[in-house]
Protein backbone atom coordinates (compact mmCIF):
# COMPACT_ATOMS: atom_id res chain seq x y z
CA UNK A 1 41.63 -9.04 -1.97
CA UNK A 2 40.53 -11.79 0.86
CA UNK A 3 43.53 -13.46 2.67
CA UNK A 4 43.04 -17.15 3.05
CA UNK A 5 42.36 -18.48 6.08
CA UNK A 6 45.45 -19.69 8.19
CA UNK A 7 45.59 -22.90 9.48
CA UNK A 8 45.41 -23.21 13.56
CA UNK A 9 47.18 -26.72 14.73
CA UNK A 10 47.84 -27.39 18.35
CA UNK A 11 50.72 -29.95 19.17
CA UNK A 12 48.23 -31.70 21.57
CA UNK A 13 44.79 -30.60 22.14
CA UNK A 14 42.52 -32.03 24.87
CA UNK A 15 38.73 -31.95 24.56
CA UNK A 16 36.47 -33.68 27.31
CA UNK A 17 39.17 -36.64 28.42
CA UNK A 18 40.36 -36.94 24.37
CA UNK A 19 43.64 -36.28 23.29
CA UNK A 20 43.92 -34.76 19.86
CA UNK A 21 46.40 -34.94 18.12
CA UNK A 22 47.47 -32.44 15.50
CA UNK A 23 45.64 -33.81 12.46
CA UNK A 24 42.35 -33.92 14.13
CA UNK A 25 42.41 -30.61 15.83
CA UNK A 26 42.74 -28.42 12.82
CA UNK A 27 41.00 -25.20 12.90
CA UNK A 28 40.58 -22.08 10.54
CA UNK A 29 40.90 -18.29 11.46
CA UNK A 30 36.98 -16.82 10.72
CA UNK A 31 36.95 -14.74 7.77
CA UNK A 32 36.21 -11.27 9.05
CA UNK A 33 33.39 -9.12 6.66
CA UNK A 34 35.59 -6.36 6.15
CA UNK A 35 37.01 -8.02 3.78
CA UNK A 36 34.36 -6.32 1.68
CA UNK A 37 34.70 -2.86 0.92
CA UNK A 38 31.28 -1.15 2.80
CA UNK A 39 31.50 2.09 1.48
CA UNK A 40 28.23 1.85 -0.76
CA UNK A 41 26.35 -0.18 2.33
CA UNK A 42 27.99 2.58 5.13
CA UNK A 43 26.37 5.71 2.55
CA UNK A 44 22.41 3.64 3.34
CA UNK A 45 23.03 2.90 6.69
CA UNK A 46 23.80 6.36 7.65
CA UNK A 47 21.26 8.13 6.22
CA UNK A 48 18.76 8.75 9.31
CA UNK A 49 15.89 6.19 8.64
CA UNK A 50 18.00 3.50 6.74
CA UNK A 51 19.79 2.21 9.54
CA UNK A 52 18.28 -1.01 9.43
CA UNK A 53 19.50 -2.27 6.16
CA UNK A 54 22.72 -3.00 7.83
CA UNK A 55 21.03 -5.41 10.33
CA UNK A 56 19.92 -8.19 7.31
CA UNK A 57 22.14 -11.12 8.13
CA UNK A 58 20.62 -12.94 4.71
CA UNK A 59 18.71 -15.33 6.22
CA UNK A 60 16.25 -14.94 2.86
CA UNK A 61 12.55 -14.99 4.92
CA UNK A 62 11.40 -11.98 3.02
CA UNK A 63 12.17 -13.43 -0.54
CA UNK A 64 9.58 -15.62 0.06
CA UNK A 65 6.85 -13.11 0.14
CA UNK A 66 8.32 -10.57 -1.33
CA UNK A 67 5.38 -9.58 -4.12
CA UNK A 68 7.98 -8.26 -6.67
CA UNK A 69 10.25 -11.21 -6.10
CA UNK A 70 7.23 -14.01 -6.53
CA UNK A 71 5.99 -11.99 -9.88
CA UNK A 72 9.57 -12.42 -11.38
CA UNK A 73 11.79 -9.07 -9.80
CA UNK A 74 14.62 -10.58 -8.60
CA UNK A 75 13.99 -8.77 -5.86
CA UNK A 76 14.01 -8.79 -1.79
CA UNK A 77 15.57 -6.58 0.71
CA UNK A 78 17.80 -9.75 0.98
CA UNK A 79 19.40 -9.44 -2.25
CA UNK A 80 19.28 -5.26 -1.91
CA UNK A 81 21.39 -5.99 1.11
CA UNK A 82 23.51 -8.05 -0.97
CA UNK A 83 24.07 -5.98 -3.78
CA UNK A 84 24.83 -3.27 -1.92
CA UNK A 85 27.08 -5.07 0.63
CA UNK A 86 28.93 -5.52 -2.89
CA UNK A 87 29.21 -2.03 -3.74
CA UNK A 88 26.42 -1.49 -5.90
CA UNK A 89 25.06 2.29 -5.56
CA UNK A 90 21.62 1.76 -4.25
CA UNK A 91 20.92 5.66 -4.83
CA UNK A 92 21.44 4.93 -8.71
CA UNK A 93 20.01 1.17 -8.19
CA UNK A 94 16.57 0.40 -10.05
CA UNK A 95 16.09 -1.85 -7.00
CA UNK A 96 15.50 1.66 -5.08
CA UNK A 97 12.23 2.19 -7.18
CA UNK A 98 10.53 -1.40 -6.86
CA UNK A 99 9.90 -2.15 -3.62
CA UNK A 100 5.75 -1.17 -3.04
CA UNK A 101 6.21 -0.82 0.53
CA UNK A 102 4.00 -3.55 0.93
CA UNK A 103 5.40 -4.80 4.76
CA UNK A 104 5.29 -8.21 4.19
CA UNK A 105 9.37 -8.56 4.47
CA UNK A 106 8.90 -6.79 8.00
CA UNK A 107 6.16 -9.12 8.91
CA UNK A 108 8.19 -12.27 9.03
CA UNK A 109 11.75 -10.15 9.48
CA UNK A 110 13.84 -11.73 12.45
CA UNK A 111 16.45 -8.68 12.45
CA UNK A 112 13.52 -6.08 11.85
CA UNK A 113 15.16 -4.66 8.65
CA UNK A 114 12.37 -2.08 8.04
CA UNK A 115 12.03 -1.63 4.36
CA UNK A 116 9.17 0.87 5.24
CA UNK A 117 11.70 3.35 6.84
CA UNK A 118 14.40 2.43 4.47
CA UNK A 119 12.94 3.43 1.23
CA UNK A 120 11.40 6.21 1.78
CA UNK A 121 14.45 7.83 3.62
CA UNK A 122 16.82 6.48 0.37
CA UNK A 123 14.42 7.65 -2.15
CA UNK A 124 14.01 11.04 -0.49
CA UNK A 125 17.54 11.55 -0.86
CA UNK A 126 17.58 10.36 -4.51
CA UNK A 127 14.86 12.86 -4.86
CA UNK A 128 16.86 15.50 -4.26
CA UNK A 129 19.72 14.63 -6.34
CA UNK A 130 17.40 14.28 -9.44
CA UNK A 131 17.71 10.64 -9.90
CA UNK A 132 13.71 9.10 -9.81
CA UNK A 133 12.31 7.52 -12.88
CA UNK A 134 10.18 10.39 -14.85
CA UNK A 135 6.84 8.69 -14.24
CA UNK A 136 6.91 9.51 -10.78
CA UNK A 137 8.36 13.09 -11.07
CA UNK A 138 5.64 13.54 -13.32
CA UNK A 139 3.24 12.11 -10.23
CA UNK A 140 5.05 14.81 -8.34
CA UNK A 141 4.62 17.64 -10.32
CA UNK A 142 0.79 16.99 -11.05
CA UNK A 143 0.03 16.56 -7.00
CA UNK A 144 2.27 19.93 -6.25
CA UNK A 145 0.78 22.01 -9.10
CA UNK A 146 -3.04 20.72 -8.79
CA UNK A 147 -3.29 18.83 -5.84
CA UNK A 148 -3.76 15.31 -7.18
CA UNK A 149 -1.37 13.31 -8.78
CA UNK A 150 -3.64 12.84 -12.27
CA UNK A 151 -3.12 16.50 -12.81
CA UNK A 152 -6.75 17.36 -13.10
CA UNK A 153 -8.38 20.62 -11.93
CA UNK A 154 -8.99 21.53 -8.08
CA UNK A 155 -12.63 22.92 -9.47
CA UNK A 156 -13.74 19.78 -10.56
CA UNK A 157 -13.20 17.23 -7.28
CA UNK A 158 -16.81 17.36 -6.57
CA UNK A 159 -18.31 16.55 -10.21
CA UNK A 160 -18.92 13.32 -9.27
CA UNK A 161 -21.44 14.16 -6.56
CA UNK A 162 -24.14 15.45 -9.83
CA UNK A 163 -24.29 11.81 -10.51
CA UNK A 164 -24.90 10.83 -7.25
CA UNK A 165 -28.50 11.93 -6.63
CA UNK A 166 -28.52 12.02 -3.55
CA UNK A 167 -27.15 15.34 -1.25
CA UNK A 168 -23.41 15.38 -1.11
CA UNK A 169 -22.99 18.29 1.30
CA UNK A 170 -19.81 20.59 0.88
CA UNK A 171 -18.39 21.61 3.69
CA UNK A 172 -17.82 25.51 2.93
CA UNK A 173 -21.46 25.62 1.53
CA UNK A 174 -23.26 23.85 4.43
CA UNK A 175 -21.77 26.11 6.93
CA UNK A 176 -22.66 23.42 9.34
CA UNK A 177 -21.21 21.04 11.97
CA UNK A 178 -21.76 17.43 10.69
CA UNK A 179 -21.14 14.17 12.35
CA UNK A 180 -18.74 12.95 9.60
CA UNK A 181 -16.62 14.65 7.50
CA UNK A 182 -15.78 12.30 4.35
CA UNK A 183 -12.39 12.53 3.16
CA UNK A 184 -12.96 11.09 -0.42
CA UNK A 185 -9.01 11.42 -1.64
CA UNK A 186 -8.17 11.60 -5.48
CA UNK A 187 -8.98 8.31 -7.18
CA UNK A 188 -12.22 8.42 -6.02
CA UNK A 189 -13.09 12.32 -7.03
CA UNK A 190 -11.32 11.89 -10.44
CA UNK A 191 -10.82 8.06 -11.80
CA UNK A 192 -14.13 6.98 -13.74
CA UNK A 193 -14.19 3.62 -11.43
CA UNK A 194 -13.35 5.62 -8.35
CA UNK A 195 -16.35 7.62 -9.17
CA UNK A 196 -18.48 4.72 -9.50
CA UNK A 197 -17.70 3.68 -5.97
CA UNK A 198 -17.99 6.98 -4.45
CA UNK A 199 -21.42 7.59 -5.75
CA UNK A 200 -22.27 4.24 -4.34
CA UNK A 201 -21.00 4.89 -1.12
CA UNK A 202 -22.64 8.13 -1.05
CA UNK A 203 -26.29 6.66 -1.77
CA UNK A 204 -25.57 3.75 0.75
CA UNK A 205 -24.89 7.08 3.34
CA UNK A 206 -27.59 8.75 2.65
CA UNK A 207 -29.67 5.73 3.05
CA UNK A 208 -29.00 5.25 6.31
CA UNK A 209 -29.43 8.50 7.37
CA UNK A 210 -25.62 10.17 8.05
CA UNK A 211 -25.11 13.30 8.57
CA UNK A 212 -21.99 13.97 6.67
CA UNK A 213 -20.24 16.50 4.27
CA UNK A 214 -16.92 16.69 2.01
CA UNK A 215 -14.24 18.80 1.55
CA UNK A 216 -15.07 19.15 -1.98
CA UNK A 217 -12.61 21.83 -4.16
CA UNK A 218 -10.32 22.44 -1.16
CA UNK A 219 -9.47 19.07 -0.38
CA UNK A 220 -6.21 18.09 -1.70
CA UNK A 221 -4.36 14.51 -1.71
CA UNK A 222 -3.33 12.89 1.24
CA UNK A 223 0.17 12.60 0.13
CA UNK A 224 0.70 9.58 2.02
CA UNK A 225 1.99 7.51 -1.34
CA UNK A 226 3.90 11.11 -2.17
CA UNK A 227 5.94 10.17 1.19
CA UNK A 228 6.41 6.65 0.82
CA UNK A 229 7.74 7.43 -2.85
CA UNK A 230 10.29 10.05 -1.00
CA UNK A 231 8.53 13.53 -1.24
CA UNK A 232 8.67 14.04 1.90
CA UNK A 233 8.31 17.70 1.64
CA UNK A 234 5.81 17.99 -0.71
CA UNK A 235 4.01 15.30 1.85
CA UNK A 236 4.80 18.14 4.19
CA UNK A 237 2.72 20.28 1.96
CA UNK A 238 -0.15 18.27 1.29
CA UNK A 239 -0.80 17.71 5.19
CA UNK A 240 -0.58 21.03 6.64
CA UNK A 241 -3.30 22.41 3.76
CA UNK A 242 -5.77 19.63 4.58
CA UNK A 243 -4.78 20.16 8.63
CA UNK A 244 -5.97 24.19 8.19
CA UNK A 245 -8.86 23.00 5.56
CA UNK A 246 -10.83 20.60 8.24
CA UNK A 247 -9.69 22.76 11.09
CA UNK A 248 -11.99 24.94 10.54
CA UNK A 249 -14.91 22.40 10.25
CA UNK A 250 -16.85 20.70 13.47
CA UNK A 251 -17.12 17.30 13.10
CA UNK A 252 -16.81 14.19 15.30
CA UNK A 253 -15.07 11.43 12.77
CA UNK A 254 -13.11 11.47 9.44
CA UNK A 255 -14.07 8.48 7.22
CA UNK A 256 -11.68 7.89 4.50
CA UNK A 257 -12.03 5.96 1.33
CA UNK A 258 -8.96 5.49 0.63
CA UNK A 259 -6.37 2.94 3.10
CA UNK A 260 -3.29 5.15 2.26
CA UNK A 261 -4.98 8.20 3.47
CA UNK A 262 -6.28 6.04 6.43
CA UNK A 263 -2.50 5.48 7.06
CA UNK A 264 -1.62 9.05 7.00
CA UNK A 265 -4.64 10.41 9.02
CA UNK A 266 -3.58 7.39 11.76
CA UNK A 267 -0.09 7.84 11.63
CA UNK A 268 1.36 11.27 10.06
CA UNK A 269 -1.03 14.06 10.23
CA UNK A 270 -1.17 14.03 14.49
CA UNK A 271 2.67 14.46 14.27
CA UNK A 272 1.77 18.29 12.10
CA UNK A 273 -1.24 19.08 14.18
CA UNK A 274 -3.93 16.72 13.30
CA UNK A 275 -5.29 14.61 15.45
CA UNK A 276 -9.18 13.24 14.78
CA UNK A 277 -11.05 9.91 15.24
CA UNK A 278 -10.24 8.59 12.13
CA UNK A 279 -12.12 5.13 10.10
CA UNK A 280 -11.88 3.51 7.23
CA UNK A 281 -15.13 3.38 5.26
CA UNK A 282 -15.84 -0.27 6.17
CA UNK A 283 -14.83 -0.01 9.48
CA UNK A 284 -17.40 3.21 9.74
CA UNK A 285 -20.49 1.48 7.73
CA UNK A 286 -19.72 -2.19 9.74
CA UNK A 287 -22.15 -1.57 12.77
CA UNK A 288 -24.84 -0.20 10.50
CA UNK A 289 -25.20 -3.31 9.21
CA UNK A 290 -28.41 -3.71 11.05
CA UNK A 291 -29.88 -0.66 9.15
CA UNK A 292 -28.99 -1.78 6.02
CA UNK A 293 -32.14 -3.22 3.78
CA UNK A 294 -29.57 -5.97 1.85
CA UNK A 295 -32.78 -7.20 -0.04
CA UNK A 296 -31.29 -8.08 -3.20
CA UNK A 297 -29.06 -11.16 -3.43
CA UNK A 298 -25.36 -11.51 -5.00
CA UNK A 299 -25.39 -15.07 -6.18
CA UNK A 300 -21.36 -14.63 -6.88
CA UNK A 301 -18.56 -16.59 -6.01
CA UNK A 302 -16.10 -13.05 -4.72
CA UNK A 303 -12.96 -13.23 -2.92
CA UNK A 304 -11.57 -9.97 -1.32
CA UNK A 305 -8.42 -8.54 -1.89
CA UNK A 306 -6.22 -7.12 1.43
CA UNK A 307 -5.20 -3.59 0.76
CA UNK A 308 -1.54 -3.45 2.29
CA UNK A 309 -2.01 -0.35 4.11
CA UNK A 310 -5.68 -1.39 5.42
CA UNK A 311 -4.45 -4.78 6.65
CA UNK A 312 -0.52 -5.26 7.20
CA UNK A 313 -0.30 -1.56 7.92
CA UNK A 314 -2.80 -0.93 10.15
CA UNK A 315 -4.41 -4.57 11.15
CA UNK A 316 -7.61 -4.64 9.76
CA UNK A 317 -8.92 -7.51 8.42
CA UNK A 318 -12.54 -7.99 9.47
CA UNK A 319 -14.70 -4.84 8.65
CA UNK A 320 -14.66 -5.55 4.72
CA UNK A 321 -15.05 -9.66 5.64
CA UNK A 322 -18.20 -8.90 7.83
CA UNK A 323 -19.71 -5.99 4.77
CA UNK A 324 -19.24 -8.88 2.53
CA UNK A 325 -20.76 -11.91 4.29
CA UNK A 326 -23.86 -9.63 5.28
CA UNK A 327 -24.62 -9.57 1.42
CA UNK A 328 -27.54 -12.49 0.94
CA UNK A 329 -26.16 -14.93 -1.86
CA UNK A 330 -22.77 -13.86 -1.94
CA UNK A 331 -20.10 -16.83 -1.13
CA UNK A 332 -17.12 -15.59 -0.19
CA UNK A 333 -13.52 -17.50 -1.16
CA UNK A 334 -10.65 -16.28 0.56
CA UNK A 335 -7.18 -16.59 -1.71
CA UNK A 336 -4.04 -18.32 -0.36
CA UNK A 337 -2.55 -15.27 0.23
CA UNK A 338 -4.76 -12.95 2.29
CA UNK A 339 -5.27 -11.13 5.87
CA UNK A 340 -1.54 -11.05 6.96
CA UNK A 341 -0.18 -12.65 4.01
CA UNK A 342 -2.04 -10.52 1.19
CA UNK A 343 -0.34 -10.13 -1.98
CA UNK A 344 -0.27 -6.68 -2.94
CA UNK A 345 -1.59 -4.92 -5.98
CA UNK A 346 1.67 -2.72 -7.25
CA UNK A 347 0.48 0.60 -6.23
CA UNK A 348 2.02 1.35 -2.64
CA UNK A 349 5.03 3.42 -2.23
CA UNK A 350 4.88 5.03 -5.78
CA UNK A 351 4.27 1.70 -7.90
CA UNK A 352 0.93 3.32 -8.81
CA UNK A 353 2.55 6.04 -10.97
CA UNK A 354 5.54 3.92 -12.04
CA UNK A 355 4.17 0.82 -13.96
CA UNK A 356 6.01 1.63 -16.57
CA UNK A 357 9.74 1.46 -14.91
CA UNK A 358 8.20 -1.44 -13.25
CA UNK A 359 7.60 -3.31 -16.61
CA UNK A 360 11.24 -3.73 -16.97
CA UNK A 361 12.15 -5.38 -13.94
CA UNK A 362 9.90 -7.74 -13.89
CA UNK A 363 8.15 -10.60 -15.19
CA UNK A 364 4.82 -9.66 -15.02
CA UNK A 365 2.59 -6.83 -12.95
CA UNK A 366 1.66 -7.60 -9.65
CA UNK A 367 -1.37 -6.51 -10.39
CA UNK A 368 -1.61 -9.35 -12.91
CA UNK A 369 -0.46 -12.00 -10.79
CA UNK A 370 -3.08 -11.27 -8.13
CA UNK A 371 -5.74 -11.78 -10.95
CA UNK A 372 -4.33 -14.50 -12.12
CA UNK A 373 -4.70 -15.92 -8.56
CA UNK A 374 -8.41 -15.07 -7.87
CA UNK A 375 -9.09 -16.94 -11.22
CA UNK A 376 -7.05 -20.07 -9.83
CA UNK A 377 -9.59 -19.91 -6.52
CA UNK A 378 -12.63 -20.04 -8.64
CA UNK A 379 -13.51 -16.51 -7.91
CA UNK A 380 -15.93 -14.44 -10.58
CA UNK A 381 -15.58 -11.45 -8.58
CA UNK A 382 -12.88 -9.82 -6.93
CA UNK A 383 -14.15 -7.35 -4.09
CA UNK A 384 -11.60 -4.45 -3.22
CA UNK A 385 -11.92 -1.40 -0.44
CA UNK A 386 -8.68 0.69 -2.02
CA UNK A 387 -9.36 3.41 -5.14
CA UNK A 388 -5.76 2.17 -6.74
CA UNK A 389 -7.03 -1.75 -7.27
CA UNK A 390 -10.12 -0.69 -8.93
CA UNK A 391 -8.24 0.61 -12.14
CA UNK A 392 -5.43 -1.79 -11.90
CA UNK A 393 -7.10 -5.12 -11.43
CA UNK A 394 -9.51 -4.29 -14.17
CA UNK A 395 -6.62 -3.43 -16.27
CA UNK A 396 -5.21 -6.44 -15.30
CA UNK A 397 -8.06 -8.76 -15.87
CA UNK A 398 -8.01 -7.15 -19.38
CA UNK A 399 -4.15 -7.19 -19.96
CA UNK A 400 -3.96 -10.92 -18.83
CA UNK A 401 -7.30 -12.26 -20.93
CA UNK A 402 -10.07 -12.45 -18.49
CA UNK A 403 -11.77 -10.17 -19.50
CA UNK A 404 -15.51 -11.82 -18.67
CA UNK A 405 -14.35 -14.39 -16.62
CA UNK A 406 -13.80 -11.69 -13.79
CA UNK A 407 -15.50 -8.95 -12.04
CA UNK A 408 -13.79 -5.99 -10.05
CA UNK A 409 -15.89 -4.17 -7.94
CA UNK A 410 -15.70 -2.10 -4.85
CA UNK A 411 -17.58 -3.12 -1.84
CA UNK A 412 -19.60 -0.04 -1.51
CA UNK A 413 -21.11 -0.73 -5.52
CA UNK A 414 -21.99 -4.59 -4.07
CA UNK A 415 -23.93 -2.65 -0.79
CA UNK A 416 -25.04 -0.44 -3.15
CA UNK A 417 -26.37 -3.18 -5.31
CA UNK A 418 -27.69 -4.93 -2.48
CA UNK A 419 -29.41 -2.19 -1.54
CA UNK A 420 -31.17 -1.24 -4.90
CA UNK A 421 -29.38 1.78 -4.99
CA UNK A 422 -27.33 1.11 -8.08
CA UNK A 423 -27.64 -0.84 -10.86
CA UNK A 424 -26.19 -3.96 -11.08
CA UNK A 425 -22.49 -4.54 -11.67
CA UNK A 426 -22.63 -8.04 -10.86
């Protein structure tokens, strides 16, 4: 238990020419912290990654755009700090599972407390002992045994390219160098929307003439969420069998669809051997603009939603802005929250697979609230560049009652559209 402070009193004290006497001069011993017992803080802080957690002197900047906080979490690295400065077991903690590692908190952090280290270090260790919600074990198990974490069959990650028609060259059949070598990732291969925008980005490709191919049946997931949700081995996995698959491929550039395999191609894979020139689809189709015949207007009021691991992550901002004003017709609205200060969708760092654990820690999903906040900017369409929003903003729209009053579309379907190469979604 805390001692109480003891009283300091000095007979006569002189400060700057003024004698005190003993009344005014009072003074109280500082409380010292160890007061509290640390043992459940000193467990995080010495795992190798969390460190950082012990720097958070609660100043509370990251409550205030914390995502899961503002959609009714009770939730901040602030108060996970706090909670387990009390002694609560972070390891066995729900507060372990929520955070999306979104980057905002780090963004505006003074004491760099970097939640993107922190949980996926803690959860790997949870891992291990057993103790993550089902949902994403489940996520886990599909992604080890097929490759993806919808558990659907290797064989059938190039079925989408029949609708395309248009040539989707794969890789092993072309036995060819190419200039580009499309990394399409899972929600794009397998989700019905995903598929959707790949065959739109496709056309739009072969449109303007690039000379590109696709992994096809022996790519497997990126694995960057699989990491950030604390698989690190199975991350481990994932990497080195996509490192020997497109090692044996010439190509100058890997264009991604997906932002979390952006962040993984940028960041993870040169540390295992794989090292390329790596863009992001809008970054790659951005100065073809020019070749682009955008004949068909898009008389829609859209706003564009910030993937966190496009933006925040890996600072950029402009390439979907620019794809989007170069549509004739289309007005674009930017939200309160966007570029730096995005909200974020709920699918980072494992959220994607865990909506419902999520459910019961918070108010609503923050895929809901984002909606909810297009809708309040007068938007009738909201344009996304990640293959997570897609399904979980329409979901959204539906769960929340918009259906009709909103749009979700990816910004290769409005090119596409644009282009006359797709029918219109908008």
């Amino acid at each position: 238990m805390a001692q109480k402070a003891k009283p300091i009193e000095l007979d006569v004290a002189v400060v700057n020419g003024v004698t005190l006497t003993a009344s005014a001069n009072r003074m109280f011993e500082p409380r010292v912290i160890s007061e509290y017992d640390l043992s459940a803080l000193d467990a995080v802080t010495a795992i190798d990654g969390a460190q950082s957690l012990g720097y958070c002197y609660q100043c509370g900047k990251c409550t205030a755009v914390c995502p899961v906080d503002t959609a009714g979490g009770d939730y901040s690295p602030r108060k996970v700090f706090r909670r387990t400065q009390l002694g609560i077991d972070l390891l066995d903690s729900p507060d372990l599972w929520l955070c999306t590692t979104c980057s905002n908190c780090l963004r505006v952090c003074p004491k760099e407390v970097n939640m993107i280290s922190i949980m996926p270090a803690v959860r790997e260790q949870a891992v291990a002992d057993g103790r993550a919600p089902q949902e994403l074990l489940t996520a886990f198990e599909n992604t080890a045994r097929y490759g993806n974490p919808l558990g659907e069959p290797a064989r059938k990650r190039a079925d989408w390219i029949r609708r395309a028609e248009v040539p989707v060259p794969i890789m092993s059949q072309l036995k060819a160098p190419v200039d580009v070598l499309w990394f399409v990732e899972c929600y794009p291969a397998y989700h019905p929307r995903g598929k959707d925008a790949s065959v739109a980005l496709a056309r739009v490709l072969h449109a303007l003439g690039v000379d590109f191919g696709i992994l096809g049946s022996e790519e497997k997931c990126s694995g960057d969420s699989q990491r950030m949700a604390g698989e690190a081995g199975l991350f481990e996995m994932l990497a080195e069998h996509n490192i020997k698959v497109l090692s044996k491929y010439a190509f100058n550039t890997v264009m991604v669809t997906d932002p979390h395999a952006f962040n993984a191609f940028r960041h993870e894979y040169p540390k295992h051997g794989g090292d390329w020139t790596t863009l992001h689809y809008t970054q790659y189709l951005v100065p073809r603009i020019a070749q682009m015949e955008l004949i068909h207007p898009i008389n829609r009021r859209v706003t564009f939603h910030d993937p966190c691991y496009l933006g925040r992550h890996n600072g950029e901002y402009d390439a979907p802005r620019e794809l989007l004003q170069a549509i004739p017709g289309l007005e674009l609205v930017e939200m309160g929250r966007c570029r730096e200060n995005s909200y974020c969708c709920g699918g980072g760092g494992g959220g994607m697979w865990m909506d419902g654990f999520t459910s019961e820690h918070v108010g609503m999903r923050l895929s809901e609230r984002r909606v909810q906040e297009a809708l309040e900017w007068g938007a009738e369409v909201l344009a996304v560049t990640c293959p997570y929003e897609v399904s979980r903003f329409e979901d959204a729209v539906k769960s929340t009652g918009n259906a009709g009053l909103l749009q979700v579309v990816d910004i290769a379907e409005l090119l596409a559209q644009s282009m006359g190469l797709v029918e219109a979604r908008v």
